[in-house]
N, C-alpha and C. Protein backbone atom coordinates (compact mmCIF):
# COMPACT_ATOMS: atom_id res chain seq x y z
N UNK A 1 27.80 11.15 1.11
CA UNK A 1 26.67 10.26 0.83
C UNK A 1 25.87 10.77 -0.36
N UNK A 2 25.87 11.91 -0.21
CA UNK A 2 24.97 12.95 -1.63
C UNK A 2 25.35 12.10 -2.98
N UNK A 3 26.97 12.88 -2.56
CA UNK A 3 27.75 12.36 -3.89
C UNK A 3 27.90 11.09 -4.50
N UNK A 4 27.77 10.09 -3.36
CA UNK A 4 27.88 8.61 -4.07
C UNK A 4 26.45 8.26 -4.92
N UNK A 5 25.29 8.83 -3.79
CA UNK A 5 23.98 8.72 -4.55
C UNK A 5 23.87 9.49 -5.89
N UNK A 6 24.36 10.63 -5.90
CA UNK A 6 24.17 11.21 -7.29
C UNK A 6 24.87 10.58 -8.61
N UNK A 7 26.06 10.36 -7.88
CA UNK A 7 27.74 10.22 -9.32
C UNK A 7 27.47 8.39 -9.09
N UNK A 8 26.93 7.76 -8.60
CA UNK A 8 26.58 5.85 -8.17
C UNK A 8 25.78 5.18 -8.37
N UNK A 9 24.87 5.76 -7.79
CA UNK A 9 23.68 4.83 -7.50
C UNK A 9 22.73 5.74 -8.58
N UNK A 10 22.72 7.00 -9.17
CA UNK A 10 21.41 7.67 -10.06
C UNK A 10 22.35 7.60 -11.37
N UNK A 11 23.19 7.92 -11.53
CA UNK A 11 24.21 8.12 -12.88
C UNK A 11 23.38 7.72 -13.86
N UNK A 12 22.96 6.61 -14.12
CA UNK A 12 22.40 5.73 -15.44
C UNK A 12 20.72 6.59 -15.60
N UNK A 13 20.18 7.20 -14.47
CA UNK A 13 18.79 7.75 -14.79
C UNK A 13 19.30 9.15 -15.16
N UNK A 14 19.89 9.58 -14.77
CA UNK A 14 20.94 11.15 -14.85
C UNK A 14 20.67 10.89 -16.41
N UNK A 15 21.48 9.75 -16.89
CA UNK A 15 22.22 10.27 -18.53
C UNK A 15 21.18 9.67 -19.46
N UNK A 16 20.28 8.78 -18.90
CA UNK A 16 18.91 7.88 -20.22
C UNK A 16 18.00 7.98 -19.49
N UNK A 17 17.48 9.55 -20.53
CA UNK A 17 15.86 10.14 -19.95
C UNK A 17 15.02 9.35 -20.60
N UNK A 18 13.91 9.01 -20.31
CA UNK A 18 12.83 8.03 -21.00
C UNK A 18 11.68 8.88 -21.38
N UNK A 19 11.11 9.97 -20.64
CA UNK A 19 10.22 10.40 -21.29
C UNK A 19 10.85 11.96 -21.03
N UNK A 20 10.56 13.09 -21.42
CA UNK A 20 10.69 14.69 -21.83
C UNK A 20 9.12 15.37 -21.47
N UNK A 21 9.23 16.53 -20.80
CA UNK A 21 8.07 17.35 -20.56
C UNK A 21 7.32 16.40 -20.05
N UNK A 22 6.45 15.42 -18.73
CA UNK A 22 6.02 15.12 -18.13
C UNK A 22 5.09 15.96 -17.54
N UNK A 23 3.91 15.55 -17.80
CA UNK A 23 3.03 16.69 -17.03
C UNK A 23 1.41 15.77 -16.72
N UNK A 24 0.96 15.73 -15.78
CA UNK A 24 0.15 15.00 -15.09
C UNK A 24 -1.12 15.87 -14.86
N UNK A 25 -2.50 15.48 -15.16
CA UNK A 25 -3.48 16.57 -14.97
C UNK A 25 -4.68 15.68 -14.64
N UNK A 26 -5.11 15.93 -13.56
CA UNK A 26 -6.30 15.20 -12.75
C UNK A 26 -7.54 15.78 -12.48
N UNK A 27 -9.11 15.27 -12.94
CA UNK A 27 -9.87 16.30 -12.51
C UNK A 27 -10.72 15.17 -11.77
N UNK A 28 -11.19 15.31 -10.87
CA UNK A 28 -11.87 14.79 -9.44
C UNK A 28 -13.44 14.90 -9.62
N UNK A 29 -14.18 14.04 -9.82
CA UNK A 29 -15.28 13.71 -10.16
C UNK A 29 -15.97 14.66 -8.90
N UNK A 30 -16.53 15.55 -8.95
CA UNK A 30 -17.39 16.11 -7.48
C UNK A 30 -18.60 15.50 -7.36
N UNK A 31 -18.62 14.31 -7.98
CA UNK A 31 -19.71 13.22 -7.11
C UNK A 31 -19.43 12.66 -5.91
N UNK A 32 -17.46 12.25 -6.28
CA UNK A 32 -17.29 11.67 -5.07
C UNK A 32 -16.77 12.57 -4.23
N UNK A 33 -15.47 13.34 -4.83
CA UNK A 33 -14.94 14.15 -4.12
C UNK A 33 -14.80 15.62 -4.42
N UNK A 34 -15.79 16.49 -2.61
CA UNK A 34 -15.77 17.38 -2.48
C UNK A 34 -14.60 18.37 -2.31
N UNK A 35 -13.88 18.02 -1.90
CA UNK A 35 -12.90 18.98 -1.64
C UNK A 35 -11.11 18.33 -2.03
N UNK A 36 -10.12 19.01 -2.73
CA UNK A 36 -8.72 18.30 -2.78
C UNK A 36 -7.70 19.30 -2.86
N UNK A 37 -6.47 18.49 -2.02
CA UNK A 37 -5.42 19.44 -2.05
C UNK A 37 -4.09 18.72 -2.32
N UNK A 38 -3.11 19.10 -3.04
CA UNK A 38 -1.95 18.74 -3.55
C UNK A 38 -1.24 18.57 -3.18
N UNK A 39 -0.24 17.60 -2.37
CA UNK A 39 0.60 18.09 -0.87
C UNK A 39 2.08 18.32 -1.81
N UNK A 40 2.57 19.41 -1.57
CA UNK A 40 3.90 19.53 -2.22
C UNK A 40 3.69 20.05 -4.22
N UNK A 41 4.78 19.96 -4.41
CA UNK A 41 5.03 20.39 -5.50
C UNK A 41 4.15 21.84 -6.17
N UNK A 42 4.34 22.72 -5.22
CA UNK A 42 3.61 23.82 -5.48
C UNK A 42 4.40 25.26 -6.39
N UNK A 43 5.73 24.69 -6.37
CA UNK A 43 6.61 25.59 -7.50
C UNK A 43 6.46 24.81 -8.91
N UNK A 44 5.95 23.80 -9.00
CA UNK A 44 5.87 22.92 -10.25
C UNK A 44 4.45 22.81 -11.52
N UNK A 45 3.34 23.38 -10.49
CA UNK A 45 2.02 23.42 -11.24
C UNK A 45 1.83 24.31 -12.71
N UNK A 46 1.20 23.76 -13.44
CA UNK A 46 1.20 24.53 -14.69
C UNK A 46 -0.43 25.44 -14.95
N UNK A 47 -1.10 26.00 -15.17
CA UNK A 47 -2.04 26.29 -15.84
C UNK A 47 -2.21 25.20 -16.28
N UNK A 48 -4.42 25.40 -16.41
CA UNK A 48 -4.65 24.19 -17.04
C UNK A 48 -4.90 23.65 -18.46
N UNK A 49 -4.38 25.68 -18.95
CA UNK A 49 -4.17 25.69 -20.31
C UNK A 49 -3.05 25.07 -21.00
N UNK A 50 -2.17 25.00 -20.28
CA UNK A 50 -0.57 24.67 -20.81
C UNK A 50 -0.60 23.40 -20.84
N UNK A 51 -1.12 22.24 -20.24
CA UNK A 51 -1.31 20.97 -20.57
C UNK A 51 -1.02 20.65 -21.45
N UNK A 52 -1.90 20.72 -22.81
CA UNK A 52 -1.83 20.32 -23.91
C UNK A 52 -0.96 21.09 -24.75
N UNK A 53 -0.21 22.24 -24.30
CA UNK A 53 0.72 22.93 -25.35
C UNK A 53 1.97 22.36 -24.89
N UNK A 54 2.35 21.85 -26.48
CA UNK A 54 4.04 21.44 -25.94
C UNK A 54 5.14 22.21 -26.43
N UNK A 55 4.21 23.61 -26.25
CA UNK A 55 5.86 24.50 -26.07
C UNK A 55 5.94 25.09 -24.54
N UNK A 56 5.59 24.23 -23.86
CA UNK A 56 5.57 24.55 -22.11
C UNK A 56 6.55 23.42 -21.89
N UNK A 57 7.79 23.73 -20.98
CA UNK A 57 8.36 22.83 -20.75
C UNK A 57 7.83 22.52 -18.94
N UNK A 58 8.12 21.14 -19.39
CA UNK A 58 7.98 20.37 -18.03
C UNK A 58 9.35 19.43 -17.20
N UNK A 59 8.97 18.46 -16.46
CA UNK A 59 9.69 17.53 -15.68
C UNK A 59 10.00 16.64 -16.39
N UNK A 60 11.50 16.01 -16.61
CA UNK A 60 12.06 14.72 -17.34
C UNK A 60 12.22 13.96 -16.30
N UNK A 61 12.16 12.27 -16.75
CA UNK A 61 11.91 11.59 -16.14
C UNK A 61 13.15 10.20 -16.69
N UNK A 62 13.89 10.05 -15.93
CA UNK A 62 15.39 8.93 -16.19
C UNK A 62 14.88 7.49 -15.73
N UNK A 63 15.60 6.80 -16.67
CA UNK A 63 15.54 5.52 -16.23
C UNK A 63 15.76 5.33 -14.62
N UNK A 64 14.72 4.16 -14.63
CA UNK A 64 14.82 4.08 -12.79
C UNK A 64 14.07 4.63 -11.94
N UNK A 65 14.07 5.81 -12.66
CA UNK A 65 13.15 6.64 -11.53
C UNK A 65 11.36 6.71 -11.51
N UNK A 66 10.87 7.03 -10.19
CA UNK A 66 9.55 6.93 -10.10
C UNK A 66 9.24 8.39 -9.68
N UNK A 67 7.50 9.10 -9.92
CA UNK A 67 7.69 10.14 -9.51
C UNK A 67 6.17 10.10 -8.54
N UNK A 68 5.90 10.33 -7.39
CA UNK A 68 4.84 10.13 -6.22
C UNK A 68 3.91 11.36 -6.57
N UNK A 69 2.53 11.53 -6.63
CA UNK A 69 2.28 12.69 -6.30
C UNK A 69 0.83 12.24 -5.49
N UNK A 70 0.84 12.84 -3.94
CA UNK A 70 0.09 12.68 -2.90
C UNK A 70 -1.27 13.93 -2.94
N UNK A 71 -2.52 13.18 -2.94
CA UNK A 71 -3.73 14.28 -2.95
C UNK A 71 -4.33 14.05 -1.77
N UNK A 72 -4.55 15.19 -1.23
CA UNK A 72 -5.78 14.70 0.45
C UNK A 72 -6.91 14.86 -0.09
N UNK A 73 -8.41 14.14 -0.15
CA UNK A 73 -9.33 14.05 -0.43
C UNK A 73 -10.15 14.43 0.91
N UNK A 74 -11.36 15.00 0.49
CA UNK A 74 -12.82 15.41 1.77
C UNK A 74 -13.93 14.59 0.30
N UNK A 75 -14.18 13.30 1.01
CA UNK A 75 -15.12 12.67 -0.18
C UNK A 75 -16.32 13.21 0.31
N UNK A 76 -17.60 13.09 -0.92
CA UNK A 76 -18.79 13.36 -0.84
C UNK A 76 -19.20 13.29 0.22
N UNK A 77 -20.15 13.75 1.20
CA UNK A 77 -21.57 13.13 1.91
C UNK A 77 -20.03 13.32 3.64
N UNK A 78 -18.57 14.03 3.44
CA UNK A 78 -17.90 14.49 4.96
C UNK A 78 -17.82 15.98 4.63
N UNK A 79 -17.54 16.75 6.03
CA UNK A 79 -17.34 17.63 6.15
C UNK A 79 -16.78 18.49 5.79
N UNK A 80 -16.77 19.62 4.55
CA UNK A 80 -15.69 20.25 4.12
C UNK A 80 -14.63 21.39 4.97
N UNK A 81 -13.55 21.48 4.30
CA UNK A 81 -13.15 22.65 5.52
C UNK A 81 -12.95 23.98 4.69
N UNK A 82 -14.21 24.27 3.49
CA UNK A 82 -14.46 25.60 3.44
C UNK A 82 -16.08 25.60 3.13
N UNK A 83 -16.64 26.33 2.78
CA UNK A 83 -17.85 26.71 2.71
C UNK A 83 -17.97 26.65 1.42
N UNK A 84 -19.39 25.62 0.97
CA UNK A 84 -19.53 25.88 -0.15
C UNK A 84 -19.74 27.02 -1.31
N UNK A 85 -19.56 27.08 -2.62
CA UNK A 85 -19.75 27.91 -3.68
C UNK A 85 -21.59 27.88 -3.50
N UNK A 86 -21.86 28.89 -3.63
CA UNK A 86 -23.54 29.19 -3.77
C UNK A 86 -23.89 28.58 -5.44
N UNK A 87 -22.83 29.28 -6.16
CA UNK A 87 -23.29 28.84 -7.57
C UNK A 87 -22.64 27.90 -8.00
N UNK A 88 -22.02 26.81 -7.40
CA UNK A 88 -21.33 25.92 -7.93
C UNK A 88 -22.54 24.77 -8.47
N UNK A 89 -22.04 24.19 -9.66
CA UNK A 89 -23.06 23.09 -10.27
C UNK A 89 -22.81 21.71 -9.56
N UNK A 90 -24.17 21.06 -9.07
CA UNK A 90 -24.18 20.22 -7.82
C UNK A 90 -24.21 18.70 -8.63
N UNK A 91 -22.97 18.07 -8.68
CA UNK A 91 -22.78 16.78 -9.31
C UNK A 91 -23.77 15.59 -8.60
N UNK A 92 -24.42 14.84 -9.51
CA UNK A 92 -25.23 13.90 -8.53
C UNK A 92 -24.41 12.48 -8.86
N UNK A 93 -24.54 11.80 -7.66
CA UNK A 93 -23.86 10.54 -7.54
C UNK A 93 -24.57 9.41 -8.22
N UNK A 94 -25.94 9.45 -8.89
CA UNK A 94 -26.59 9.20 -9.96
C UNK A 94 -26.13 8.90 -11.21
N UNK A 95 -25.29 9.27 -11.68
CA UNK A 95 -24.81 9.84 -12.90
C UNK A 95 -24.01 9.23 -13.21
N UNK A 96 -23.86 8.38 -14.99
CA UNK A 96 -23.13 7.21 -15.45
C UNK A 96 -21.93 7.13 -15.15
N UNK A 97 -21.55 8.45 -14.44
CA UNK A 97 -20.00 8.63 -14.12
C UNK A 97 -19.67 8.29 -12.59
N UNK A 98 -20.63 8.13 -11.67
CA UNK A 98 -20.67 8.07 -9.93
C UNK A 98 -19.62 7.29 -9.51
N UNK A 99 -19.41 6.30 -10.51
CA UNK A 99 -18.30 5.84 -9.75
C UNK A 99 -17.11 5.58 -9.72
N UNK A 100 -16.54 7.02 -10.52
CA UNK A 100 -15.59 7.58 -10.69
C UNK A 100 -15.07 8.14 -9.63
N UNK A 101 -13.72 8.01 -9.40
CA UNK A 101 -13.17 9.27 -8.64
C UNK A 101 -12.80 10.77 -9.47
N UNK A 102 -12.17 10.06 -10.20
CA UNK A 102 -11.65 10.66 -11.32
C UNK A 102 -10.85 10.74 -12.41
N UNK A 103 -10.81 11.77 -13.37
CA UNK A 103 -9.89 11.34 -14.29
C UNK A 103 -8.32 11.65 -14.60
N UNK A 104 -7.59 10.93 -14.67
CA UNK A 104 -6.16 10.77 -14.79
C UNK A 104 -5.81 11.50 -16.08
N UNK A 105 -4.78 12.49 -16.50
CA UNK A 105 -4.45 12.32 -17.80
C UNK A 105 -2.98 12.65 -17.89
N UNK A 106 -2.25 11.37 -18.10
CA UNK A 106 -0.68 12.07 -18.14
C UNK A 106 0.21 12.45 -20.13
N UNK A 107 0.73 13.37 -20.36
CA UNK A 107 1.41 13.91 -21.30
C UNK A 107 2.90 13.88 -20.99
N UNK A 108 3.98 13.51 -22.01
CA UNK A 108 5.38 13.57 -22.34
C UNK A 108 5.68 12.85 -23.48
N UNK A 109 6.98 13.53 -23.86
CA UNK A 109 7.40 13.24 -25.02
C UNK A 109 8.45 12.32 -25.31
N UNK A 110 8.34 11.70 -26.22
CA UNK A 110 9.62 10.41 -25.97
C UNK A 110 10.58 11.14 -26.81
N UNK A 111 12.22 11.00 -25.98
CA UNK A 111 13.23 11.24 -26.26
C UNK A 111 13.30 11.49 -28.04
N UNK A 112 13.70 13.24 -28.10
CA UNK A 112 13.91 13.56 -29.69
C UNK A 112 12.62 13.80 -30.53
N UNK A 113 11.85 13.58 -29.57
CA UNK A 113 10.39 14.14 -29.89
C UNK A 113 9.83 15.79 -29.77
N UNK A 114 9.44 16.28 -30.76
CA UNK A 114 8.91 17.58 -29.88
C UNK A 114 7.36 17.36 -30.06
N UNK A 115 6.91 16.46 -30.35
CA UNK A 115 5.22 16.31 -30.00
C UNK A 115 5.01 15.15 -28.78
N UNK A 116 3.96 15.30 -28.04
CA UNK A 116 3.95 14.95 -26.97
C UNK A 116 2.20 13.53 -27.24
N UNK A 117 3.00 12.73 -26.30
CA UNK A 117 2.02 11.57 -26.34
C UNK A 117 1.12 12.02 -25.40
N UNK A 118 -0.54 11.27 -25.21
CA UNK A 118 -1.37 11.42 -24.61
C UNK A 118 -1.95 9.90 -23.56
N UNK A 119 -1.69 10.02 -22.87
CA UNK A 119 -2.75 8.55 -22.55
C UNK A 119 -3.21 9.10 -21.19
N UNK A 120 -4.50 8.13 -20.90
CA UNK A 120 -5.99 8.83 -19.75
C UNK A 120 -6.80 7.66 -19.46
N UNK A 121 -6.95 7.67 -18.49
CA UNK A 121 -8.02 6.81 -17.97
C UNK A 121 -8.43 7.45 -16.38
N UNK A 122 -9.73 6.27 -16.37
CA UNK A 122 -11.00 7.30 -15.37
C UNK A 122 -9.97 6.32 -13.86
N UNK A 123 -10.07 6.58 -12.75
CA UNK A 123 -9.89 6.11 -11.77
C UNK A 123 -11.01 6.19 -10.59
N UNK A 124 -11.30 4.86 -10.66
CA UNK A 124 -12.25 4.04 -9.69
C UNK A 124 -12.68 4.25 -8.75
N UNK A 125 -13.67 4.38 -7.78
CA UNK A 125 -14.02 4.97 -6.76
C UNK A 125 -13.62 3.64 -5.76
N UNK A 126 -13.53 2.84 -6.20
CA UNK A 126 -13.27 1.89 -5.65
C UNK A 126 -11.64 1.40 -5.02
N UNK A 127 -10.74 2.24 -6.05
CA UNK A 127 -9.18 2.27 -5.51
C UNK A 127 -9.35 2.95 -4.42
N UNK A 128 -10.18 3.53 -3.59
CA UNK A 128 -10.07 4.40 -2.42
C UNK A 128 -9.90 2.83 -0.99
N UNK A 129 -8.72 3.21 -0.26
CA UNK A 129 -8.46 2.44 0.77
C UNK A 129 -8.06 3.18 1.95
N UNK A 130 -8.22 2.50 3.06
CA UNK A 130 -8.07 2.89 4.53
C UNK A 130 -6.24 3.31 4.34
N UNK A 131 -5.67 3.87 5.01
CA UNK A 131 -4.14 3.70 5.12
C UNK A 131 -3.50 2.85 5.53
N UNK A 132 -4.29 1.88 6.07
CA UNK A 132 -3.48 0.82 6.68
C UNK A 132 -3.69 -0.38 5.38
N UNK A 133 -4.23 -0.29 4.46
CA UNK A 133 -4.67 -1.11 3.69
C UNK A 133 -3.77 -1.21 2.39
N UNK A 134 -3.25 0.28 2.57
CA UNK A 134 -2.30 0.68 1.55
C UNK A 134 -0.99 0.01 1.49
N UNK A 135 -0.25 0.16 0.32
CA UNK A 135 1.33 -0.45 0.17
C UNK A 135 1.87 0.22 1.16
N UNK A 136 3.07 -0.29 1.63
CA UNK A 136 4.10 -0.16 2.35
C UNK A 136 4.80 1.18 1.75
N UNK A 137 4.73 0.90 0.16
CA UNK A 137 5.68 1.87 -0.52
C UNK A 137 4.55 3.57 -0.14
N UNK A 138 3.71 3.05 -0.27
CA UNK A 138 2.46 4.41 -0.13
C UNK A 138 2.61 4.99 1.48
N UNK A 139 2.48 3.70 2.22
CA UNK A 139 2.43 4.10 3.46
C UNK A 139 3.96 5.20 3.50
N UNK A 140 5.53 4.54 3.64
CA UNK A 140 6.01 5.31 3.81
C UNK A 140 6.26 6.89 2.90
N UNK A 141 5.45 6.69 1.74
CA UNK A 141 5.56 8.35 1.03
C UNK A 141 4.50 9.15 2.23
N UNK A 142 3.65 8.77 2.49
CA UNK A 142 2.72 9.39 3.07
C UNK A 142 3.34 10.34 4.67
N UNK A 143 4.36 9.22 5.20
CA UNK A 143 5.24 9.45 6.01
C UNK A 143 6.44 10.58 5.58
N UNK A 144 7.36 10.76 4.70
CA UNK A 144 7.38 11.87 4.23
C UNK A 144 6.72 13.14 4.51
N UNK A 145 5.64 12.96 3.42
CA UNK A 145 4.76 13.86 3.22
C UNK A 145 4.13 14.77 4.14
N UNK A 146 3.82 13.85 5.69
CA UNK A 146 3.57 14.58 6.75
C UNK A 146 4.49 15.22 6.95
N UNK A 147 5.74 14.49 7.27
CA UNK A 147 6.75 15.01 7.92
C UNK A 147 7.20 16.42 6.85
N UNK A 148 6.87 16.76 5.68
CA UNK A 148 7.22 18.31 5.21
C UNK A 148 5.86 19.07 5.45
N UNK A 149 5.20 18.36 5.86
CA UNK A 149 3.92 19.33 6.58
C UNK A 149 3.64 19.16 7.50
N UNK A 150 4.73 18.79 8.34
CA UNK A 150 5.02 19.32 10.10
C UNK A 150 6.09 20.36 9.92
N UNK A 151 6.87 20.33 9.00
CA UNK A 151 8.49 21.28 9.01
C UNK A 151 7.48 22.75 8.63
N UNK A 152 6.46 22.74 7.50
CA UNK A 152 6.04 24.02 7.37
C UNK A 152 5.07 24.32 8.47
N UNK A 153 4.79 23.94 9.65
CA UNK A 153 3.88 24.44 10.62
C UNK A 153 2.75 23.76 10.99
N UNK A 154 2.77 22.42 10.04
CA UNK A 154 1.75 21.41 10.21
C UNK A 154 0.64 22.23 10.54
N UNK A 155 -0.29 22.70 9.31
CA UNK A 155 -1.37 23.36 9.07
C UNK A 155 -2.40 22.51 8.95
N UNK A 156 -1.99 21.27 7.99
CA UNK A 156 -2.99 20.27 7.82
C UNK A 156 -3.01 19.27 8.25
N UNK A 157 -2.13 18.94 9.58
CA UNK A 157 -1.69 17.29 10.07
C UNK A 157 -2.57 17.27 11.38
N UNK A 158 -3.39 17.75 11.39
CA UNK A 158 -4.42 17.61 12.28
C UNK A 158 -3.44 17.42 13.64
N UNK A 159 -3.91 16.24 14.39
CA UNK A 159 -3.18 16.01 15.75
C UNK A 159 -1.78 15.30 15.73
N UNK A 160 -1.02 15.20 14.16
CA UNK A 160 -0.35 14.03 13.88
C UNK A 160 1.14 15.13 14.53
N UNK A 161 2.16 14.32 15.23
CA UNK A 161 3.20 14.84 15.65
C UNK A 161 4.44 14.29 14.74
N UNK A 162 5.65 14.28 15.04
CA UNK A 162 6.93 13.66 14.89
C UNK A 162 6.63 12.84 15.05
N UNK A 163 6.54 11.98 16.43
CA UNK A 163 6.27 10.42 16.77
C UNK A 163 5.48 9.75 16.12
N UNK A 164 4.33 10.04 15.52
CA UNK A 164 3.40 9.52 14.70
C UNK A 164 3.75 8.91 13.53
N UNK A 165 4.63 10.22 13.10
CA UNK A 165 5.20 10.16 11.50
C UNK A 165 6.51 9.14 11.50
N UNK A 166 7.11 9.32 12.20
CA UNK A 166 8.30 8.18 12.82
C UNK A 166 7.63 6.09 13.62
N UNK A 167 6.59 6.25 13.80
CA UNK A 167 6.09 5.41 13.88
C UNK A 167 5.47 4.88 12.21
N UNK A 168 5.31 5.56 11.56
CA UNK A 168 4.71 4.63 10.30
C UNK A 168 5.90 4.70 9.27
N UNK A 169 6.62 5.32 9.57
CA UNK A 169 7.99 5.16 8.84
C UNK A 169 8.74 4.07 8.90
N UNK A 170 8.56 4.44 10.27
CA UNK A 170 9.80 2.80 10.81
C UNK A 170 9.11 1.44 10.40
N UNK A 171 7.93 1.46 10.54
CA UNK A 171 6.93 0.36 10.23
C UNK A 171 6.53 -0.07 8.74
N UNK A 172 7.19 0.99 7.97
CA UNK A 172 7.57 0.57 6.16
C UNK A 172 8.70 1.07 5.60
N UNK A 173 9.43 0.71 6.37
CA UNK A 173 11.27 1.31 5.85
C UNK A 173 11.46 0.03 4.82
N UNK A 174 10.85 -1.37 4.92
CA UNK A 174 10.95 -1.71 3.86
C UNK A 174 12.57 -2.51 4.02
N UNK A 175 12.86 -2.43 2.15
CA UNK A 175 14.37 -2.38 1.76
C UNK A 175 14.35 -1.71 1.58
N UNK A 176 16.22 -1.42 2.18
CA UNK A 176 16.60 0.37 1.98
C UNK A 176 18.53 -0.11 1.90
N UNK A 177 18.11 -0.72 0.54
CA UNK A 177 19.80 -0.99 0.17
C UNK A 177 21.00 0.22 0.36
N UNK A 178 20.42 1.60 0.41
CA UNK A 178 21.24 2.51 -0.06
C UNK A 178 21.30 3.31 1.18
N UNK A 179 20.05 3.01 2.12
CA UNK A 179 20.33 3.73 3.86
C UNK A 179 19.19 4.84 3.49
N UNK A 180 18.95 5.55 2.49
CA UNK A 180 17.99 6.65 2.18
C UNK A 180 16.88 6.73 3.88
N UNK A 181 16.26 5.60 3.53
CA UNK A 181 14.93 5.48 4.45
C UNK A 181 15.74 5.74 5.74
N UNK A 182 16.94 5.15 6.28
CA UNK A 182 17.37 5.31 7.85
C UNK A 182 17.69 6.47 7.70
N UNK A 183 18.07 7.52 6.77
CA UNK A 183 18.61 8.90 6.77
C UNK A 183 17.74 9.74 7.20
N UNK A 184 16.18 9.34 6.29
CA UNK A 184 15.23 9.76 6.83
C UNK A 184 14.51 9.63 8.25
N UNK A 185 14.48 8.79 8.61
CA UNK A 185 14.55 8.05 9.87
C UNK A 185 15.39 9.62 10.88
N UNK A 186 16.75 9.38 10.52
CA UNK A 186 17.70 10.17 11.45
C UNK A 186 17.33 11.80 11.03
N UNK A 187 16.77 12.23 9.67
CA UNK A 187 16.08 13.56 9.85
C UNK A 187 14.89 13.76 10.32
N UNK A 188 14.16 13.07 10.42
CA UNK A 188 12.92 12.82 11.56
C UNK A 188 13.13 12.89 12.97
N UNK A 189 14.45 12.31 13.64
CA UNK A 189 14.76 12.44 14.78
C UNK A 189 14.85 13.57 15.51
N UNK A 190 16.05 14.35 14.22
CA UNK A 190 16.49 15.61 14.70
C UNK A 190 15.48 16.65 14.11
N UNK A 191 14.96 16.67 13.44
CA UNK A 191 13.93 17.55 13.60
C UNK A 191 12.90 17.61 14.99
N UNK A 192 12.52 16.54 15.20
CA UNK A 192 11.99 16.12 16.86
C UNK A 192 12.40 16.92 18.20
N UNK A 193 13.99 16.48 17.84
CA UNK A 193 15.01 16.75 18.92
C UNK A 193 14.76 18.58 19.07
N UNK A 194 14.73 19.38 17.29
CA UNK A 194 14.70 20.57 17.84
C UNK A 194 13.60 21.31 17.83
N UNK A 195 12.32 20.74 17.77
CA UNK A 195 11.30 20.80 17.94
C UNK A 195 10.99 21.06 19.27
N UNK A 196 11.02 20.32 19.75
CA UNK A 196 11.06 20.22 21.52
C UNK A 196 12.00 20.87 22.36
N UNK A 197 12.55 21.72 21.56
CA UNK A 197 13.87 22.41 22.60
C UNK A 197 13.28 23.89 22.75
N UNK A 198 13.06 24.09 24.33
CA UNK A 198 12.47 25.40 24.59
C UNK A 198 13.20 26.71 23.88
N UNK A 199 12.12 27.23 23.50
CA UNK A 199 12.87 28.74 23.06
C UNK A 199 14.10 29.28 23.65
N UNK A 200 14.44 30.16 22.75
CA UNK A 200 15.79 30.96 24.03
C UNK A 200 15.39 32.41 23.54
């Protein structure tokens, strides 16, 4: 199944990269949001110096393909789960910027390029939605996402189990021309299955 997906169904994003060095850099307005964490891609982060240098190589990106990246937010005015900085500078929600979340800025280079394009914009305080409000396509990344932060010890999934994560999965599997989503589906299971199997 690997193989058909790799040498079949990706081949054409494999061989026509569209953009070179991809690199994504977000800074979070602390009007709205107090506290954020990155779920995944933690072998991939750059310094926030290397951004703008494009003799740092980054992530290529093939026709076809999309790339997810999931942030947990603690917005203004909830509970954080560390203790504030004493000297940290206290953003007021006042401020021509309040209703910002934050700012976006993605960098890569188009094919045969070694200088790298720039484009940025602010993101809305207002794109903030309930999860149930969210796409299907969001809902099931999010599903994922738990589910590799139940495999590492589910540190941050609060009360959320297998069943949980398998319940909002199944409920945005969507189209799944290629079976991917039921695969996932069936590694959700068996992870379950040995989850629940008493020690020996």
């Amino acid at each position: 199944m690997e193989g058909h997906k790799v040498l079949v169904n990706e081949l054409t994003s494999t061989l026509a990269t569209i953009a070179r060095d991809v690199k994504v850099q977000i800074e979070f307005n602390p009007a709205v949001v107090k506290e954020y964490r990155l779920i995944g891609y933690e072998n991939r982060q750059l310094a926030r110096e290397d951004f703008n240098n494009d003799q740092v190589d980054a992530g290529d990106i093939g026709a076809g393909h999309t790339v997810t990246a999931l942030y947990e937010l603690t917005l203004a005015g909830s509970k954080a789960s560390v203790d504030p900085l004493r000297y940290a500078r206290q953003a007021s929600v006042e401020s021509p910027l309040g209703n910002e979340l934050g700012h976006l800025k993605l960098r890569y280079k188009q094919p045969g390029s070694s200088t790298s394009e720039l484009i940025d914009f602010p993101l809305q305080r207002s794109a903030i939605k309930a999860l149930d409000a969210a796409s299907s396509e969001f809902r099931f990344a999010s599903a994922v996402a738990a589910y590799g932060q139940l495999l590492r010890g589910g540190k941050y999934t609060g009360d959320w189990r297998y069943a949980d994560v398998r319940k909002l999965a199944l409920a945005n599997t969507g189209s799944d021309p290629y079976g991917y989503r039921g695969e996932f589906l069936r590694l959700l299971d068996l992870a379950a299955a040995l989850g629940s199997k008493p020690a020996s």
